[in-house]
N, C-alpha and C. Protein backbone atom coordinates (compact mmCIF):
# COMPACT_ATOMS: atom_id res chain seq x y z
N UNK A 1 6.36 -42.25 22.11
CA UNK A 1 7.28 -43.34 21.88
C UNK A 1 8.50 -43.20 22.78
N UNK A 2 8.91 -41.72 23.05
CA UNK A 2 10.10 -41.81 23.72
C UNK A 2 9.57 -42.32 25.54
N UNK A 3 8.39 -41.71 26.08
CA UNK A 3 8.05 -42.77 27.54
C UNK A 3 8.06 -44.09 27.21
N UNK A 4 8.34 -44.73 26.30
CA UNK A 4 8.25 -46.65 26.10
C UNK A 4 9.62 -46.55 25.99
N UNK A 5 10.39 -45.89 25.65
CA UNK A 5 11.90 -46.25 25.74
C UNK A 5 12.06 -46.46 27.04
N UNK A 6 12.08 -45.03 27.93
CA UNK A 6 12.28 -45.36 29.04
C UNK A 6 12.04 -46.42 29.96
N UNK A 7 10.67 -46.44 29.65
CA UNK A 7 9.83 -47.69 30.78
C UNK A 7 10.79 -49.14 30.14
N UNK A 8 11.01 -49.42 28.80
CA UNK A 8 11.39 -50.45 28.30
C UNK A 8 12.88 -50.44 29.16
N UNK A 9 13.43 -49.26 29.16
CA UNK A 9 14.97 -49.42 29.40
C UNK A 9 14.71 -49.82 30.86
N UNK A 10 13.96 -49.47 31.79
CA UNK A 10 13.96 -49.86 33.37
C UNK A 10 13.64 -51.38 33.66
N UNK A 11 12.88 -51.49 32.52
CA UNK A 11 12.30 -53.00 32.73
C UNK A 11 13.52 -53.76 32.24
N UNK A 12 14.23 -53.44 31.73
CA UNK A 12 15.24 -54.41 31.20
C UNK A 12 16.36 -54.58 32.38
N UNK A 13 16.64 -53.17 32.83
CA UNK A 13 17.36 -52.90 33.82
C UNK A 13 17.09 -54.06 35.24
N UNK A 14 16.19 -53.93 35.11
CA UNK A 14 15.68 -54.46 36.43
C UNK A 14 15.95 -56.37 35.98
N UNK A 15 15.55 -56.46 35.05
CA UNK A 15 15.45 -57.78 34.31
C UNK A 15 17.16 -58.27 34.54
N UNK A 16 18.29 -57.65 34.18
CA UNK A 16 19.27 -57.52 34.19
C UNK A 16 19.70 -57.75 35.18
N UNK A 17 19.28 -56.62 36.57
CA UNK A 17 19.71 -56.60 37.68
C UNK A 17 19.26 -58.24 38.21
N UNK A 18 18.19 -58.49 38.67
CA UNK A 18 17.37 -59.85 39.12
C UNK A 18 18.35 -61.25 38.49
N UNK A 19 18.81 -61.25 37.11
CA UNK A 19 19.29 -62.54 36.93
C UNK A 19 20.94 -62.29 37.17
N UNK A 20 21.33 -61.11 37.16
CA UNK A 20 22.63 -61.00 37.91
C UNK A 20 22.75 -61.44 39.36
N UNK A 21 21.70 -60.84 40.36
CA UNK A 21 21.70 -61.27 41.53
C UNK A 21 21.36 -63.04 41.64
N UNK A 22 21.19 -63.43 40.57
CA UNK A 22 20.67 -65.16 41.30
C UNK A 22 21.44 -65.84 40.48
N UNK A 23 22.56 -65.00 40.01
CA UNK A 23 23.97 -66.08 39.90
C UNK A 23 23.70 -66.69 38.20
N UNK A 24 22.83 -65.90 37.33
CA UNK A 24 22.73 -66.26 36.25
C UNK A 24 23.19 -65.39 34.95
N UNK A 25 24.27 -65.35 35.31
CA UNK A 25 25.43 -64.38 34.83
C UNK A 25 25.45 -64.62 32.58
N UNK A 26 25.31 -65.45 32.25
CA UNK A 26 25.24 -66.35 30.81
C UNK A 26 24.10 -65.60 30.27
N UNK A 27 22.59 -65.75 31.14
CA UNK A 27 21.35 -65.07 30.43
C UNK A 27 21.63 -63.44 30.57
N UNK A 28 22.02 -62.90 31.88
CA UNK A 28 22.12 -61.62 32.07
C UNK A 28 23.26 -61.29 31.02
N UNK A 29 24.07 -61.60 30.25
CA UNK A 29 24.97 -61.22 29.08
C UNK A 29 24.31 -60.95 27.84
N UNK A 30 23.74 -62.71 28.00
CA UNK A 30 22.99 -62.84 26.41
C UNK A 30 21.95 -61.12 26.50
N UNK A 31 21.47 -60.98 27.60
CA UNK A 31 19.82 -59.99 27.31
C UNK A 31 20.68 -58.82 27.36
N UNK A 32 22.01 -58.27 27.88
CA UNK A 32 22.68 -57.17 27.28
C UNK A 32 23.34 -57.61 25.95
N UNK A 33 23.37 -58.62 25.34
CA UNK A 33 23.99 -58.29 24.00
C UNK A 33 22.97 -58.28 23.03
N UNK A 34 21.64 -58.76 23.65
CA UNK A 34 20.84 -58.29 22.76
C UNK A 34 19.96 -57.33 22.26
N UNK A 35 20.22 -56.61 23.60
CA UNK A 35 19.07 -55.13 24.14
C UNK A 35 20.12 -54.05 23.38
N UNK A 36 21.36 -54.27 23.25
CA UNK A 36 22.05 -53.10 23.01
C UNK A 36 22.30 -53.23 21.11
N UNK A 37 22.21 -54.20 20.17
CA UNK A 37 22.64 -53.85 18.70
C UNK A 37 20.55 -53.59 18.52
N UNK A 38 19.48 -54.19 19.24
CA UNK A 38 17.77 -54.30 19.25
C UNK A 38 17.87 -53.01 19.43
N UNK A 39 18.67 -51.74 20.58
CA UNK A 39 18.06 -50.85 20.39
C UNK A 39 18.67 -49.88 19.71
N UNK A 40 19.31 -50.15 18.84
CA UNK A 40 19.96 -49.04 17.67
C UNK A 40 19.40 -49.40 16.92
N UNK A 41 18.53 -50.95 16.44
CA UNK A 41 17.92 -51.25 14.91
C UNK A 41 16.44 -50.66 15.50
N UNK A 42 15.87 -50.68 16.92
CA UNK A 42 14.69 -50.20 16.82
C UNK A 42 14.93 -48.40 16.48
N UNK A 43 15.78 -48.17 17.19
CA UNK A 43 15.85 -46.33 16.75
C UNK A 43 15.91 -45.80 15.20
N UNK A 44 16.34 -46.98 14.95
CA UNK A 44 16.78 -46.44 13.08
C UNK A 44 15.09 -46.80 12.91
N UNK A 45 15.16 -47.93 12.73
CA UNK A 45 13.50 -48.50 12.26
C UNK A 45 12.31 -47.23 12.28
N UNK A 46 12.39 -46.91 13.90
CA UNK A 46 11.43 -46.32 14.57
C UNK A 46 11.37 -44.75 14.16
N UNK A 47 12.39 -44.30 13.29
CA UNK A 47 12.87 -42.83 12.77
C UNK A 47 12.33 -42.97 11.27
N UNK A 48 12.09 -43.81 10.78
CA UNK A 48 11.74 -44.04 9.39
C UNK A 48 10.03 -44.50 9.14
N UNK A 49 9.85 -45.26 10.54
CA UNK A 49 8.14 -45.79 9.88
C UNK A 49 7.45 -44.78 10.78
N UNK A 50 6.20 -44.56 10.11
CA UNK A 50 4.98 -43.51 10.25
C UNK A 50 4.51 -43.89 11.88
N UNK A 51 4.16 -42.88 12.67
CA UNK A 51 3.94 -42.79 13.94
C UNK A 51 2.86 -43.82 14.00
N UNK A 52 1.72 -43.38 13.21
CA UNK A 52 0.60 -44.40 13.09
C UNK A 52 0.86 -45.84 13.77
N UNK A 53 1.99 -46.14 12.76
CA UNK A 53 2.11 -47.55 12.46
C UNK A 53 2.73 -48.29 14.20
N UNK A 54 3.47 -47.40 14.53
CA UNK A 54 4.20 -47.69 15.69
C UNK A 54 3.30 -47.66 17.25
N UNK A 55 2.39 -46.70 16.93
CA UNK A 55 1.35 -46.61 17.99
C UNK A 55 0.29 -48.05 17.76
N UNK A 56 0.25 -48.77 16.30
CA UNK A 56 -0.55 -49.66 16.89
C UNK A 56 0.57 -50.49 16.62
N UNK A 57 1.19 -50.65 16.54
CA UNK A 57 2.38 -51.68 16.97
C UNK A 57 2.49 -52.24 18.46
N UNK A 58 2.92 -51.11 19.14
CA UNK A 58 3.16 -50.82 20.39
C UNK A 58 2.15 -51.22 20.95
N UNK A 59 0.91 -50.73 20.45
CA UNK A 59 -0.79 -51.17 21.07
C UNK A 59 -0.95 -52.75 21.16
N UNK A 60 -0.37 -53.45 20.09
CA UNK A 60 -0.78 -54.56 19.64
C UNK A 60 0.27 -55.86 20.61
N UNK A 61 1.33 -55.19 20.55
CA UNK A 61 2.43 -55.92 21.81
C UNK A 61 1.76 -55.52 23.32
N UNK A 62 1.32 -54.88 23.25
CA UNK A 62 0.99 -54.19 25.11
C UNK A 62 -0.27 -56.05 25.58
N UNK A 63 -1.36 -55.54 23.97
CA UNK A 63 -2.64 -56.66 24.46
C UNK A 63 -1.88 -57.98 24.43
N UNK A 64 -0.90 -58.36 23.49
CA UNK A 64 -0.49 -59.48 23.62
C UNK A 64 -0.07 -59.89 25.39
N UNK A 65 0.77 -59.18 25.41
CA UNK A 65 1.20 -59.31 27.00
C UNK A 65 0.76 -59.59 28.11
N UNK A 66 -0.44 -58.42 27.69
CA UNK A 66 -1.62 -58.55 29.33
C UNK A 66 -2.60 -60.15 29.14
N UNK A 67 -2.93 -60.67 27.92
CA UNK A 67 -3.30 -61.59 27.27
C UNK A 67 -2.02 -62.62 27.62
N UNK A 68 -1.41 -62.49 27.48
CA UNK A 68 -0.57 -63.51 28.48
C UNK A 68 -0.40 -63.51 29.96
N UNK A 69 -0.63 -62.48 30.41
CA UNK A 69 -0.46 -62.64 31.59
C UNK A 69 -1.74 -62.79 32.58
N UNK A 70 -2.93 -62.57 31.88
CA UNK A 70 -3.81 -63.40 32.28
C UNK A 70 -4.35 -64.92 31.96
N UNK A 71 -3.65 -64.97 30.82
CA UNK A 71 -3.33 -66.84 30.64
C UNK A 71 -2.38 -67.49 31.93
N UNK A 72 -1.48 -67.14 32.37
CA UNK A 72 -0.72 -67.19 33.12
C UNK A 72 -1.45 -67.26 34.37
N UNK A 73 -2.79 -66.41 34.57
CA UNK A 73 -3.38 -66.36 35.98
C UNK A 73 -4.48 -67.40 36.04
N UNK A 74 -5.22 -67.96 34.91
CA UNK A 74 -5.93 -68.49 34.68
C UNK A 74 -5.33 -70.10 34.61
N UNK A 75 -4.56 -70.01 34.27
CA UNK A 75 -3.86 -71.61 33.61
C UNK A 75 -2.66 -72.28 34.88
């Protein structure tokens, strides 16, 4: 769980960086004010529920994604 922090924190980073550079200063705020109270409720959350549960959590967001993003290639 702690390599998905990381990877999550770069991807955001980067997410951050990209709409800062194209002058979209309003969304790049909103996604730091929301990444930063999201990742103290995921740390508490994530300290209390059973590993189990979080590994197919995590599993279950990953297929959604790629499942979108081959809708995305297809459509």
């Amino acid at each position: 769980m702690g390599s998905n922090l990381v990877i999550v924190f770069f991807a955001s980073l980067a997410g951050f960086i990209g709409k800062a550079a194209t002058g979209q200063f309003p969304v790049a705020l909103a996604l730091l004010a929301g990444v930063t109270p999201g990742s103290w409720f995921g740390s508490q959350l994530g300290g209390r529920a059973p590993t189990r549960a979080l590994r197919r959590t995590l599993c279950a967001r990953i297929v959604v994604a790629c499942a979108r993003m081959l809708w995305d290639l297809v459509v």
